[in-house]
N, C-alpha and C. Protein backbone atom coordinates (compact mmCIF):
# COMPACT_ATOMS: atom_id res chain seq x y z
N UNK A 1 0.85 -1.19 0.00
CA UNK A 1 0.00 0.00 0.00
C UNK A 1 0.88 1.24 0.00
N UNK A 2 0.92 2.12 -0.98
CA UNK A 2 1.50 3.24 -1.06
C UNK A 2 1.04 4.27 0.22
N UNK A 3 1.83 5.07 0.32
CA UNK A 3 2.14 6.13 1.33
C UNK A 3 0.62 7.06 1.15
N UNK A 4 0.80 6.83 -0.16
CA UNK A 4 -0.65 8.46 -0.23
C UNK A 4 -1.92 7.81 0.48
N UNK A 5 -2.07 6.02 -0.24
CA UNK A 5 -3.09 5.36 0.33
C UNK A 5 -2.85 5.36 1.77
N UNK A 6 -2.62 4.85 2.22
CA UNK A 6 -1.85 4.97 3.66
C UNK A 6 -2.53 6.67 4.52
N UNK A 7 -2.19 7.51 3.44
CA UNK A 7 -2.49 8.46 4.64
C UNK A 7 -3.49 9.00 4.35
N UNK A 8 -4.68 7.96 3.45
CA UNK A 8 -6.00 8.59 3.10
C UNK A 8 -6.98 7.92 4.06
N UNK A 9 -6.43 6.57 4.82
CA UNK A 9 -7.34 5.85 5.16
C UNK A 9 -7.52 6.75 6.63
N UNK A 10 -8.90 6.33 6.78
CA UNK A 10 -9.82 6.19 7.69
C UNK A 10 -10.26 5.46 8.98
N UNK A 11 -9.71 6.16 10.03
CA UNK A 11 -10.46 4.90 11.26
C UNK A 11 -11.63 4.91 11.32
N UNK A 12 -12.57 5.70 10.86
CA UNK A 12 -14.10 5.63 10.78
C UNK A 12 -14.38 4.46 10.04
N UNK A 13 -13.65 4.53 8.44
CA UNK A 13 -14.08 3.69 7.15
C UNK A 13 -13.60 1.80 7.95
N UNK A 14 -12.71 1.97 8.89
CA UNK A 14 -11.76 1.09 9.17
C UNK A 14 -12.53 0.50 10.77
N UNK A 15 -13.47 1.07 11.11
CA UNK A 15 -14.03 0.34 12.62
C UNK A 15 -14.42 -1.01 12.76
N UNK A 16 -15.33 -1.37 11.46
CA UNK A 16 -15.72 -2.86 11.53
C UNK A 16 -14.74 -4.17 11.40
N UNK A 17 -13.72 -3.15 10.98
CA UNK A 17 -12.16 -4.24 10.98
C UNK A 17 -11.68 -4.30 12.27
N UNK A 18 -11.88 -3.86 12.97
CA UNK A 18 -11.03 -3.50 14.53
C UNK A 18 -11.27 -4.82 15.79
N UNK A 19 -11.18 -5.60 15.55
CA UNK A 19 -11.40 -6.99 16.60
C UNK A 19 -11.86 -6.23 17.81
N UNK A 20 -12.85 -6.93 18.50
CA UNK A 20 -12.99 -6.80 20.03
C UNK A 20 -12.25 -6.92 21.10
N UNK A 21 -11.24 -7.31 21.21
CA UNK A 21 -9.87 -7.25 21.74
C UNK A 21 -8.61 -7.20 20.79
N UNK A 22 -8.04 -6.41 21.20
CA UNK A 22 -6.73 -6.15 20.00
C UNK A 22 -5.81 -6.45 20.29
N UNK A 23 -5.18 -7.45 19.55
CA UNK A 23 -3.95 -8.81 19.80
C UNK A 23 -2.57 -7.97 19.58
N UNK A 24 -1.80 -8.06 20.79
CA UNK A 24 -0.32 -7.94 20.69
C UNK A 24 0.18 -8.94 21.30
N UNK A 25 1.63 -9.12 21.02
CA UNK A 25 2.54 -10.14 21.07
C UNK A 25 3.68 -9.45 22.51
N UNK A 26 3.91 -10.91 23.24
CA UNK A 26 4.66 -9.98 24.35
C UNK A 26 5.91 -10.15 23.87
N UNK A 27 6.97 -9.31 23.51
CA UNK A 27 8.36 -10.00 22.68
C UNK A 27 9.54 -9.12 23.72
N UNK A 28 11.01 -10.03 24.23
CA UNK A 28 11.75 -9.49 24.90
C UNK A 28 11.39 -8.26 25.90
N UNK A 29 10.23 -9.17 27.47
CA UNK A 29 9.81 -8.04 27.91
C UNK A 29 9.02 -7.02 27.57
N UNK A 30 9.16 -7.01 25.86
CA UNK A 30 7.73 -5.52 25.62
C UNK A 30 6.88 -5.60 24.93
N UNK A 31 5.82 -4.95 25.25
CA UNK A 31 4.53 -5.21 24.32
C UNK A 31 3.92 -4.50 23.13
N UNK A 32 4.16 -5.57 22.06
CA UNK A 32 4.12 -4.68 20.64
C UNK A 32 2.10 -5.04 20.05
N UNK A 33 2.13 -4.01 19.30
CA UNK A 33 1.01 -4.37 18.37
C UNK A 33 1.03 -4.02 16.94
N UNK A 34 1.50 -5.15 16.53
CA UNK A 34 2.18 -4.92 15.06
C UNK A 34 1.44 -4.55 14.49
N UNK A 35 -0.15 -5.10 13.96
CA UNK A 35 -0.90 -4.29 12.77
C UNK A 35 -1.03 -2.82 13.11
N UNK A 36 -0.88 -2.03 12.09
CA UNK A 36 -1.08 -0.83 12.38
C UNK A 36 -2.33 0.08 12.88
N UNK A 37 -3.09 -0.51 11.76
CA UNK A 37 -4.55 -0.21 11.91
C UNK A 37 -4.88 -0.15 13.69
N UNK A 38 -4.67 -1.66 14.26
CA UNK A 38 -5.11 -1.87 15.56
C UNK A 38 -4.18 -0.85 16.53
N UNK A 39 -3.05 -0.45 16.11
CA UNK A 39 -2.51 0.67 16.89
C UNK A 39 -2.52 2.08 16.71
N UNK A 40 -2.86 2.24 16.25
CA UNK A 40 -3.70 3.60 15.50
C UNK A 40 -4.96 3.91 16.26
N UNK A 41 -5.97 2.72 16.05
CA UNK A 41 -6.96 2.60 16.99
C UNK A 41 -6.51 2.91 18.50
N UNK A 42 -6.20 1.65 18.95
CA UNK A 42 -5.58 1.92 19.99
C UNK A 42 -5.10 3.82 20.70
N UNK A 43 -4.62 4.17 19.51
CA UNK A 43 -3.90 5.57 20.04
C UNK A 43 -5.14 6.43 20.00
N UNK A 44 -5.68 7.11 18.56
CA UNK A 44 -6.29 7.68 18.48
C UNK A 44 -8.00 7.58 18.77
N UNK A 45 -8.75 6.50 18.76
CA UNK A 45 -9.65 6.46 18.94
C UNK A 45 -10.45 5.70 20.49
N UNK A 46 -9.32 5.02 21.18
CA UNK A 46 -9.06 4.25 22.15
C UNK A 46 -8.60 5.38 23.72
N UNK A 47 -7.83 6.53 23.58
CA UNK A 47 -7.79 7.50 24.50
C UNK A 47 -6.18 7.16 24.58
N UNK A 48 -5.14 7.39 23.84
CA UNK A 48 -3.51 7.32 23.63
C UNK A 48 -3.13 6.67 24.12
N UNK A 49 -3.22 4.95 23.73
CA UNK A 49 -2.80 4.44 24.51
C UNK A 49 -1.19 3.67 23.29
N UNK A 50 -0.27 3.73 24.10
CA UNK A 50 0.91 3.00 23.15
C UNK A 50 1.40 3.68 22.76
N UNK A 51 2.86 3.59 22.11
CA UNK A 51 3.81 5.05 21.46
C UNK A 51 4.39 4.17 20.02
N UNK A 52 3.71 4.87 18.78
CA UNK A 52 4.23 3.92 17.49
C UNK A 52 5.30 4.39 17.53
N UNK A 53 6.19 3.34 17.24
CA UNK A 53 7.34 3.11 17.26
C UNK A 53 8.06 3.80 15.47
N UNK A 54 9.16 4.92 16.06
CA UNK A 54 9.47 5.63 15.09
C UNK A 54 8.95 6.88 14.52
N UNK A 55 8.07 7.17 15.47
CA UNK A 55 7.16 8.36 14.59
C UNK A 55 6.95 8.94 17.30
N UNK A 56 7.69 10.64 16.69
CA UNK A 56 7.86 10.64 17.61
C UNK A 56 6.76 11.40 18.59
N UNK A 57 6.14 12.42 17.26
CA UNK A 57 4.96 13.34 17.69
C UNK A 57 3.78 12.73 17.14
N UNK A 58 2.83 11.38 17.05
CA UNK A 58 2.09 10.73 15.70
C UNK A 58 0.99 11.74 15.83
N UNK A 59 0.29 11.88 14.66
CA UNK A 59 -0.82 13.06 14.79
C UNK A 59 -2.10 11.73 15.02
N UNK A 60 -3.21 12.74 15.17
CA UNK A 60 -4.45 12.04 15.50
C UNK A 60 -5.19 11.49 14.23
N UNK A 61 -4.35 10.18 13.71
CA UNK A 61 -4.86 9.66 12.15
C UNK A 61 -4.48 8.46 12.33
N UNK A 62 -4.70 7.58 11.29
CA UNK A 62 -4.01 6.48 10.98
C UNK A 62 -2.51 6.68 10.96
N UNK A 63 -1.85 5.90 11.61
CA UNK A 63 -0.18 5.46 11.15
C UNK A 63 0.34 4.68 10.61
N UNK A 64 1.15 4.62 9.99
CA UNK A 64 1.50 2.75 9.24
C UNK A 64 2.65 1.84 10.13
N UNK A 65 2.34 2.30 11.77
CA UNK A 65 3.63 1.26 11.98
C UNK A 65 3.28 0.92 12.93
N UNK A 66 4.09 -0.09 13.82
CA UNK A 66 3.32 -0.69 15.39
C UNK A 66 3.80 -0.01 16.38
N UNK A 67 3.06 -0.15 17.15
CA UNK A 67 3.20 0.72 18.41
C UNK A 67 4.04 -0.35 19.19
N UNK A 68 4.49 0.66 20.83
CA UNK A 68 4.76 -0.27 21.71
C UNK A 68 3.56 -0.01 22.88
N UNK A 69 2.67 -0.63 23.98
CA UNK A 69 2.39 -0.56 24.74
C UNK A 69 3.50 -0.23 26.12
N UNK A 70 3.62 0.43 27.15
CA UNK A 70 4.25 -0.11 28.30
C UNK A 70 3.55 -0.93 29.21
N UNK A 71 4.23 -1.61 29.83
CA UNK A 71 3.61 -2.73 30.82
C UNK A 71 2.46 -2.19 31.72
N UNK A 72 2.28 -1.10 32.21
CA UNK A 72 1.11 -0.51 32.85
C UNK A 72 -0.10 -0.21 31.81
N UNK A 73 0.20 0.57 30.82
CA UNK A 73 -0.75 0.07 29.85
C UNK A 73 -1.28 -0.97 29.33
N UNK A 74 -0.56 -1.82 29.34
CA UNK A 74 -1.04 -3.08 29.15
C UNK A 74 -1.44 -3.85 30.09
N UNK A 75 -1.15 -3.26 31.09
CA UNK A 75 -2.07 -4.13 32.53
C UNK A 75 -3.49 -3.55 32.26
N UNK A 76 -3.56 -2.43 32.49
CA UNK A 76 -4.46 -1.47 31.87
C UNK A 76 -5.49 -2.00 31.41
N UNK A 77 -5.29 -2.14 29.99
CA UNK A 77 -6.33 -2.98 28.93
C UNK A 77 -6.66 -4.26 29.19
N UNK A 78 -5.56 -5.11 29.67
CA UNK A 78 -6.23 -6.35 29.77
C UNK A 78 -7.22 -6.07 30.82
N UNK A 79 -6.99 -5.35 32.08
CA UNK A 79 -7.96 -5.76 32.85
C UNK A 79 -9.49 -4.71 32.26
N UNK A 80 -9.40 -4.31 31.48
CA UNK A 80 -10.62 -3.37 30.51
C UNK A 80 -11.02 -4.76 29.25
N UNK A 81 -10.39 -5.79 29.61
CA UNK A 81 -10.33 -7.02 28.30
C UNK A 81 -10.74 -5.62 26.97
N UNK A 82 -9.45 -4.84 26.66
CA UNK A 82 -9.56 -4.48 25.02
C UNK A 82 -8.40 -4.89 24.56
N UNK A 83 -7.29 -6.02 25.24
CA UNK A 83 -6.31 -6.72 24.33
C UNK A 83 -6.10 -7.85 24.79
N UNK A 84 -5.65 -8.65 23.97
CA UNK A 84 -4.65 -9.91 24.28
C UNK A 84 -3.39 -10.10 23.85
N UNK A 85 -2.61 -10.43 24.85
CA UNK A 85 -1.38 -10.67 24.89
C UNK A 85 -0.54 -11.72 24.38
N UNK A 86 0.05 -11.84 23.37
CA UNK A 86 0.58 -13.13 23.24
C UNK A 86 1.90 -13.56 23.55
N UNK A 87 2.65 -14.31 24.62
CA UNK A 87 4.03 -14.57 25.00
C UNK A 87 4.62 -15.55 23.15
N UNK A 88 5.07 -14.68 22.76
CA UNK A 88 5.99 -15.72 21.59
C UNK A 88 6.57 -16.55 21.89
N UNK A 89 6.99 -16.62 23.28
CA UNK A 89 8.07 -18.01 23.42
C UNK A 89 7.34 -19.26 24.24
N UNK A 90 6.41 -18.88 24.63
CA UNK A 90 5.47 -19.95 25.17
C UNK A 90 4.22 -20.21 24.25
N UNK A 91 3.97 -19.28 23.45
CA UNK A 91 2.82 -19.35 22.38
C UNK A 91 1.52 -19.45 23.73
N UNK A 92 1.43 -19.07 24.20
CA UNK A 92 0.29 -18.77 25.45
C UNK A 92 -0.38 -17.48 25.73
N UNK A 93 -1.15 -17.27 26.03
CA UNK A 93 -2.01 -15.76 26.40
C UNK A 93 -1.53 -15.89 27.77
N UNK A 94 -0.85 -14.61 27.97
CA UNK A 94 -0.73 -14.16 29.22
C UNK A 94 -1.72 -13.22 29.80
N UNK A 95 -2.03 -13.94 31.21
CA UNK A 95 -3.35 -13.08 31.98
C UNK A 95 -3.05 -11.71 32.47
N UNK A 96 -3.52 -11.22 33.08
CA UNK A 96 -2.95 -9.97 33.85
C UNK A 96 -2.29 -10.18 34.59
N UNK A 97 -2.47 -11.09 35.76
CA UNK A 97 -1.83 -11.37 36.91
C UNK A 97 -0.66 -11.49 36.65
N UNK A 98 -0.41 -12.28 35.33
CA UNK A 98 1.30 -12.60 34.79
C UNK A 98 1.94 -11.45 34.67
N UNK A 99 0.87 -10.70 34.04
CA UNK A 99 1.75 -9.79 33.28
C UNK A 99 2.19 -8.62 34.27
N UNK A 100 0.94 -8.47 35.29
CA UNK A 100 1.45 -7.68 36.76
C UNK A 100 2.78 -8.02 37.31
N UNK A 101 2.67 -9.25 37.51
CA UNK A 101 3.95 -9.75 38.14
C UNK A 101 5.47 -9.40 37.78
N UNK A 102 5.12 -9.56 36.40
CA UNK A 102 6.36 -9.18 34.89
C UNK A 102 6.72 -8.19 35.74
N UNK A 103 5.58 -6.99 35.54
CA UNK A 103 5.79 -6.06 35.91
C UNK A 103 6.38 -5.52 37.11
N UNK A 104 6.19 -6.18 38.20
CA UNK A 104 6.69 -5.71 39.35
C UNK A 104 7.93 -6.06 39.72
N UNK A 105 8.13 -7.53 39.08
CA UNK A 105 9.81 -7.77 38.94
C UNK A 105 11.09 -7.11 38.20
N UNK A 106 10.17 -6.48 37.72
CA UNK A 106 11.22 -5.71 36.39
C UNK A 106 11.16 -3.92 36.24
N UNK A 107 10.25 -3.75 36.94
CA UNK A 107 10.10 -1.70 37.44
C UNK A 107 9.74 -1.71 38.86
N UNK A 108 10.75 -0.43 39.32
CA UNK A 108 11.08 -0.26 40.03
C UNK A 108 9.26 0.57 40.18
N UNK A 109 9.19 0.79 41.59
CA UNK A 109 7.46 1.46 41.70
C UNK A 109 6.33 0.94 41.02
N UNK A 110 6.36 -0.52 40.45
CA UNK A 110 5.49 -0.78 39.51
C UNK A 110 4.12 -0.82 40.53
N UNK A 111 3.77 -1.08 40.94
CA UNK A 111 2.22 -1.27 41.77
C UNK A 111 1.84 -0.07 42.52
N UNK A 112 2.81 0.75 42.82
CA UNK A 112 2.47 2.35 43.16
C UNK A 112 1.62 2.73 42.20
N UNK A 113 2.88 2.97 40.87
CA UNK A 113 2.15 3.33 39.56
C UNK A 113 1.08 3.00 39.06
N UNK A 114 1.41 1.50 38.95
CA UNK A 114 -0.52 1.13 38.08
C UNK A 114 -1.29 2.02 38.98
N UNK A 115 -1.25 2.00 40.50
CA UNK A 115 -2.62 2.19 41.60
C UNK A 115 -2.97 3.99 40.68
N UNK A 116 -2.08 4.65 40.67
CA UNK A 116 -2.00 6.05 40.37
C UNK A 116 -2.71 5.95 39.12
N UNK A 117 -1.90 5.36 37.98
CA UNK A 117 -2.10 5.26 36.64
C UNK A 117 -3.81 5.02 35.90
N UNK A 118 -4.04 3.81 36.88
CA UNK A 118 -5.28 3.38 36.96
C UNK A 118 -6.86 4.48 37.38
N UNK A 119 -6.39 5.34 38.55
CA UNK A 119 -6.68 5.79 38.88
C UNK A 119 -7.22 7.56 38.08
N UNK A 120 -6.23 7.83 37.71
CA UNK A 120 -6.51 9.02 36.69
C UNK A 120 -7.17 8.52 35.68
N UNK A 121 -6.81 7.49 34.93
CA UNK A 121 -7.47 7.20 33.64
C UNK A 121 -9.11 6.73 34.22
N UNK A 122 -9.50 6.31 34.93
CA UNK A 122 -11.06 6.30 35.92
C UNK A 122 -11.56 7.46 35.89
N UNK A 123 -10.69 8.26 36.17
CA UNK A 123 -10.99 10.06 36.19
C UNK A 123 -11.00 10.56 35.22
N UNK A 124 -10.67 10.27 34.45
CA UNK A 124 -10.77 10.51 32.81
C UNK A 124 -9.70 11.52 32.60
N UNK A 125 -8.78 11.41 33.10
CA UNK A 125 -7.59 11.65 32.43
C UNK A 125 -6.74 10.65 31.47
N UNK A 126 -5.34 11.44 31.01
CA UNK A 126 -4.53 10.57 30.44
C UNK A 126 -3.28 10.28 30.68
N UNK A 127 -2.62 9.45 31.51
CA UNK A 127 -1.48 9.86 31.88
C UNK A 127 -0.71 9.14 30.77
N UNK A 128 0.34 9.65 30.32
CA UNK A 128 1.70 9.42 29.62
C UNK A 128 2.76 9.28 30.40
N UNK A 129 4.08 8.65 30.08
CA UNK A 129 5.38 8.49 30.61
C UNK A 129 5.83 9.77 30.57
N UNK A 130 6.31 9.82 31.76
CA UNK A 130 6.78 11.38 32.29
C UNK A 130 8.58 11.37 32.35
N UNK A 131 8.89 10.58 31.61
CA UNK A 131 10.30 10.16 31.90
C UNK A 131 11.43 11.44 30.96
N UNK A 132 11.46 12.40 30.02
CA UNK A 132 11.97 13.10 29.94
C UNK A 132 11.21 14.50 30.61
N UNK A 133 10.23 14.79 31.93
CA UNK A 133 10.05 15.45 32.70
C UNK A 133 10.67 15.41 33.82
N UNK A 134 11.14 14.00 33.70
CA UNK A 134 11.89 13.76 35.15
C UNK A 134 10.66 13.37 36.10
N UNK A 135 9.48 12.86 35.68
CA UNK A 135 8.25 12.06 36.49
C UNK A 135 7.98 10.80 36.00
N UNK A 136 6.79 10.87 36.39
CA UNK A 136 6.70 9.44 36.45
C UNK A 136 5.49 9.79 35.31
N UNK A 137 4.68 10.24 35.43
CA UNK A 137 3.78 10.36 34.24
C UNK A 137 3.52 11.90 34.15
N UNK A 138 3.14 12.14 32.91
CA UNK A 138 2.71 13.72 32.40
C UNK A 138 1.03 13.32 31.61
N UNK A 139 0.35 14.10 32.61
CA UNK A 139 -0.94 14.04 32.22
C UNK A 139 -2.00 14.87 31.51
N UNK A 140 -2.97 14.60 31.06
CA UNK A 140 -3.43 15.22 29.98
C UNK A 140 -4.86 15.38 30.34
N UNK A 141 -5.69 16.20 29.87
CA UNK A 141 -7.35 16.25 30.15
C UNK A 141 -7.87 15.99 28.83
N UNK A 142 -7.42 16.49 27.57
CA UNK A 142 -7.88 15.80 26.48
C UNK A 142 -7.04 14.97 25.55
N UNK A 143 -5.47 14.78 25.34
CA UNK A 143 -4.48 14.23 24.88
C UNK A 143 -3.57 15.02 24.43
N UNK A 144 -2.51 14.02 24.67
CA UNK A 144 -1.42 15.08 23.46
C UNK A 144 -1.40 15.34 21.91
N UNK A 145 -1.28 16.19 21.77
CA UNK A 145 -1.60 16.69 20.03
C UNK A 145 -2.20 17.83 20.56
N UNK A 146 -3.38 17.40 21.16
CA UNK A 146 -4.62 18.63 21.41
C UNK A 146 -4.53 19.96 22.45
N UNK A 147 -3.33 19.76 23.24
CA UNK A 147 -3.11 20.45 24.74
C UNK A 147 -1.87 20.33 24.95
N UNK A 148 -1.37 21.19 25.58
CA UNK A 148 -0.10 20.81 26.39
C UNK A 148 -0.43 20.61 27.72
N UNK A 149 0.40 19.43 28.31
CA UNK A 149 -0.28 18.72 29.30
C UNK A 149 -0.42 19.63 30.29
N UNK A 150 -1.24 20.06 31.42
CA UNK A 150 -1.60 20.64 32.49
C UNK A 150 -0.83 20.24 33.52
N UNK A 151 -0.19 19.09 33.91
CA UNK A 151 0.44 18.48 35.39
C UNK A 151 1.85 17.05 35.11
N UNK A 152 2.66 17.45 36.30
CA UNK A 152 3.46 16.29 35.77
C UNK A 152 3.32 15.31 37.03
N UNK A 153 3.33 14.23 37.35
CA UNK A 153 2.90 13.40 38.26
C UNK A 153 4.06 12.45 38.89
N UNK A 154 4.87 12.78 40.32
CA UNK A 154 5.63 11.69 40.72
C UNK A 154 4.56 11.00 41.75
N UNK A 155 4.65 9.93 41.42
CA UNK A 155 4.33 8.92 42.40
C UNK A 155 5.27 8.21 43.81
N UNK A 156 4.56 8.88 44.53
CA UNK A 156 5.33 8.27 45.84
C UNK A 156 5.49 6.29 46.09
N UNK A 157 6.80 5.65 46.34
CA UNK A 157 6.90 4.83 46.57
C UNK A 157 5.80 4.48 48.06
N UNK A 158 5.60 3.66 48.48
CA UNK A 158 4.62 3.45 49.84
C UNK A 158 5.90 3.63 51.31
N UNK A 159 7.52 3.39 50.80
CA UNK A 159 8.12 3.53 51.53
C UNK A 159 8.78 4.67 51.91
N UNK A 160 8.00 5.95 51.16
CA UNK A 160 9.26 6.62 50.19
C UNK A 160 9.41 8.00 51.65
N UNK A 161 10.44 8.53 50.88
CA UNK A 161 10.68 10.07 52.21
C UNK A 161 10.72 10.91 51.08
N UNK A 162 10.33 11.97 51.09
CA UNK A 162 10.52 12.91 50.12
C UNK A 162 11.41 14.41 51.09
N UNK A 163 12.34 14.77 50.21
CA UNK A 163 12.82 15.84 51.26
C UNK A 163 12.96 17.18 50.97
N UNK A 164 13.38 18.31 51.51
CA UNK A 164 12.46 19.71 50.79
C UNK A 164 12.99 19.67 49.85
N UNK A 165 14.61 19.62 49.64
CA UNK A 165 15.50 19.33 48.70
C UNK A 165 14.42 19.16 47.29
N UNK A 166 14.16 17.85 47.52
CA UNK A 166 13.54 17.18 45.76
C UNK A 166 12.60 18.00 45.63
N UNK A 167 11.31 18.39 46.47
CA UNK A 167 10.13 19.19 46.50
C UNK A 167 10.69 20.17 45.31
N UNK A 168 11.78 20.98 46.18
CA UNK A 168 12.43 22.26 45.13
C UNK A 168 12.82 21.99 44.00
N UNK A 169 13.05 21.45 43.68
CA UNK A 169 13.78 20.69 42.65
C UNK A 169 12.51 20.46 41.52
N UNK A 170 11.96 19.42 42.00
CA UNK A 170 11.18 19.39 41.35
C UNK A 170 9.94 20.35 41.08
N UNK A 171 9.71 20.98 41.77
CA UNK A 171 8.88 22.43 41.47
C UNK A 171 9.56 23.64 40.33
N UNK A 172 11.01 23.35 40.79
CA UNK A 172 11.54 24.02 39.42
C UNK A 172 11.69 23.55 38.12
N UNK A 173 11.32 22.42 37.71
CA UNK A 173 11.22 21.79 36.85
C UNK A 173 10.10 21.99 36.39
N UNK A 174 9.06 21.84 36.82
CA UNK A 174 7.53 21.74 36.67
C UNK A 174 7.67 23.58 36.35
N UNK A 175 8.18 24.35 36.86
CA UNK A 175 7.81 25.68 36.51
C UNK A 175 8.47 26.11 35.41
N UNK A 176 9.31 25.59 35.13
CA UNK A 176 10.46 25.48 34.09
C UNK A 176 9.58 25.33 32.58
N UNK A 177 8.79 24.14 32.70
CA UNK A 177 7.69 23.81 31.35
C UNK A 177 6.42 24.15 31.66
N UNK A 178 6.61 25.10 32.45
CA UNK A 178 4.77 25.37 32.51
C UNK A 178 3.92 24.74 32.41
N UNK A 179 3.84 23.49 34.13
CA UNK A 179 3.27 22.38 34.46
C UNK A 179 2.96 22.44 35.84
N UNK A 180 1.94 22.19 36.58
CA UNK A 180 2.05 21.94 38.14
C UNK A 180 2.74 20.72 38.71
N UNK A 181 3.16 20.61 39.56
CA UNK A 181 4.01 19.63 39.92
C UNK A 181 2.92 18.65 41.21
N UNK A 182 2.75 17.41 40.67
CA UNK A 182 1.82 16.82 41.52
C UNK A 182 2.24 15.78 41.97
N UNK A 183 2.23 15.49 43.39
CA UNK A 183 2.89 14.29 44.37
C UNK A 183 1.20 13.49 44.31
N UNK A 184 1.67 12.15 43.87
CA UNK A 184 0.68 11.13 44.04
C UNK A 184 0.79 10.03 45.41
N UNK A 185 -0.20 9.90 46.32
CA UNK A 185 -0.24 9.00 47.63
C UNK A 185 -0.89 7.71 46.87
N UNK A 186 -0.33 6.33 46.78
CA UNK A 186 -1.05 5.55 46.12
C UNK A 186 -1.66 4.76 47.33
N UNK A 187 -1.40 5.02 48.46
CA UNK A 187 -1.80 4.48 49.34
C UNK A 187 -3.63 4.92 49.58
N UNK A 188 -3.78 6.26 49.13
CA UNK A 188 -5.08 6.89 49.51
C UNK A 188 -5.59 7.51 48.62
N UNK A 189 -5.03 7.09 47.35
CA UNK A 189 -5.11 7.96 45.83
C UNK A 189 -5.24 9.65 45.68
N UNK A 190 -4.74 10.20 46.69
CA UNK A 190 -4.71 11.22 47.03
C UNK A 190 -3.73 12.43 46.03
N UNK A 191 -3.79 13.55 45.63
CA UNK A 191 -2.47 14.25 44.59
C UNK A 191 -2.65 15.47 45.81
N UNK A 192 -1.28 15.79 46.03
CA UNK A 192 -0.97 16.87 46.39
C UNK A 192 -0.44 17.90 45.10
N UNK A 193 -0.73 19.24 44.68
CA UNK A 193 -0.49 19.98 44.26
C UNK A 193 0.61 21.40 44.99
N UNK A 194 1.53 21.42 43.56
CA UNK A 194 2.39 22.40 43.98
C UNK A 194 2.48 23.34 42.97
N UNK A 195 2.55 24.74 43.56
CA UNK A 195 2.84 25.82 42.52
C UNK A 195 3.95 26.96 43.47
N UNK A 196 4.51 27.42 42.47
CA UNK A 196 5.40 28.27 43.20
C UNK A 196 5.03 29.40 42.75
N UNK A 197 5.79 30.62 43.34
CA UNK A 197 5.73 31.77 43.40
C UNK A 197 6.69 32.93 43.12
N UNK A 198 7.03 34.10 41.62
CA UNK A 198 8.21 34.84 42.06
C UNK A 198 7.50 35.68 43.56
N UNK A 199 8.59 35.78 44.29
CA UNK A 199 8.76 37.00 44.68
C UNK A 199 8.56 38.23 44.09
């Protein structure tokens, strides 16, 4: 399919193609969804979920390439059953529980996060990886493309100390991109909000 075709199509024209759960493959730790169509969906019509791979800003259309899910997203959906997972090396559907587990063995804060992660997207937000903010997620009220995100989100470990030190720190950062800087309690789903002040 040529490029022009490609960027004429339609997720409207393209809905009745869209499976009721949308199949990715779990490969070395990460979770891909190779057809495009289904990651496209996924992004744009689904509420941003996945980052196609190679395309760094994707606009709100069809793309021609696969996305990656991250492991919280993909805990995410399965437990919303809008995907299935496939382990390539076991040829098996992995449940959530597996894939939680994956998860918690292999990221550091993973069950803080989902609790947080989970939690905004209920609220009808969107959280994204906050990892060149220096957070943990950067969140959105209608998506990226459409807004620049409103808040950047660290999530407190359940063990964690926070000290004025980082507070500052991280408030200057957050003021830096013209963002509020929000401490997440996953213990009580609670956000503390921070804004600073010139003198």
């Amino acid at each position: 399919m040529s490029k022009e075709i490609d960027d004429q199509i339609s997720l409207e024209d393209m809905s009745e193609e869209i499976p009721e759960k949308i199949p990715a493959k779990f490969i070395n730790s990460r979770v891909i969804i190779f057809n495009p169509l289904y990651a496209s969906y996924l992004y744009v019509k689904k509420g941003f979920y996945g980052s196609p791979l190679g395309i760094n800003k994707p606009r709100l259309e069809y793309f021609s390439k696969p996305s990656e899910l991250s492991l919280i997203e993909a805990c995410y959906l399965l437990e919303k059953n809008e995907i299935t997972i496939l382990d390539v090396k076991s040829n098996q559907l992995i449940s959530r529980e597996e894939l939680y587990e994956i998860g918690k063995n292999s990221h550091h804060k993973f069950e803080e996060k989902y609790v947080i992660y989970k939690d905004l997207r209920e609220k009808g937000y969107i959280p994204r990886p906050g990892l060149k903010f220096g957070a943990d997620f950067v969140v959105y009220k209608k998506g990226p493309g459409l807004e620049h995100s409103p808040f950047i989100v660290h999530v407190l470990p359940h063990d964690s100390k926070i000290t004025a030190i980082d507070m500052v720190r991280a408030g200057r950062l957050a003021t830096s991109v013209r963002k509020k800087f929000v401490i997440a309690n996953p213990l009580t789903n609670s956000y503390y909000f921070f804004e600073w002040f010139k003198p």
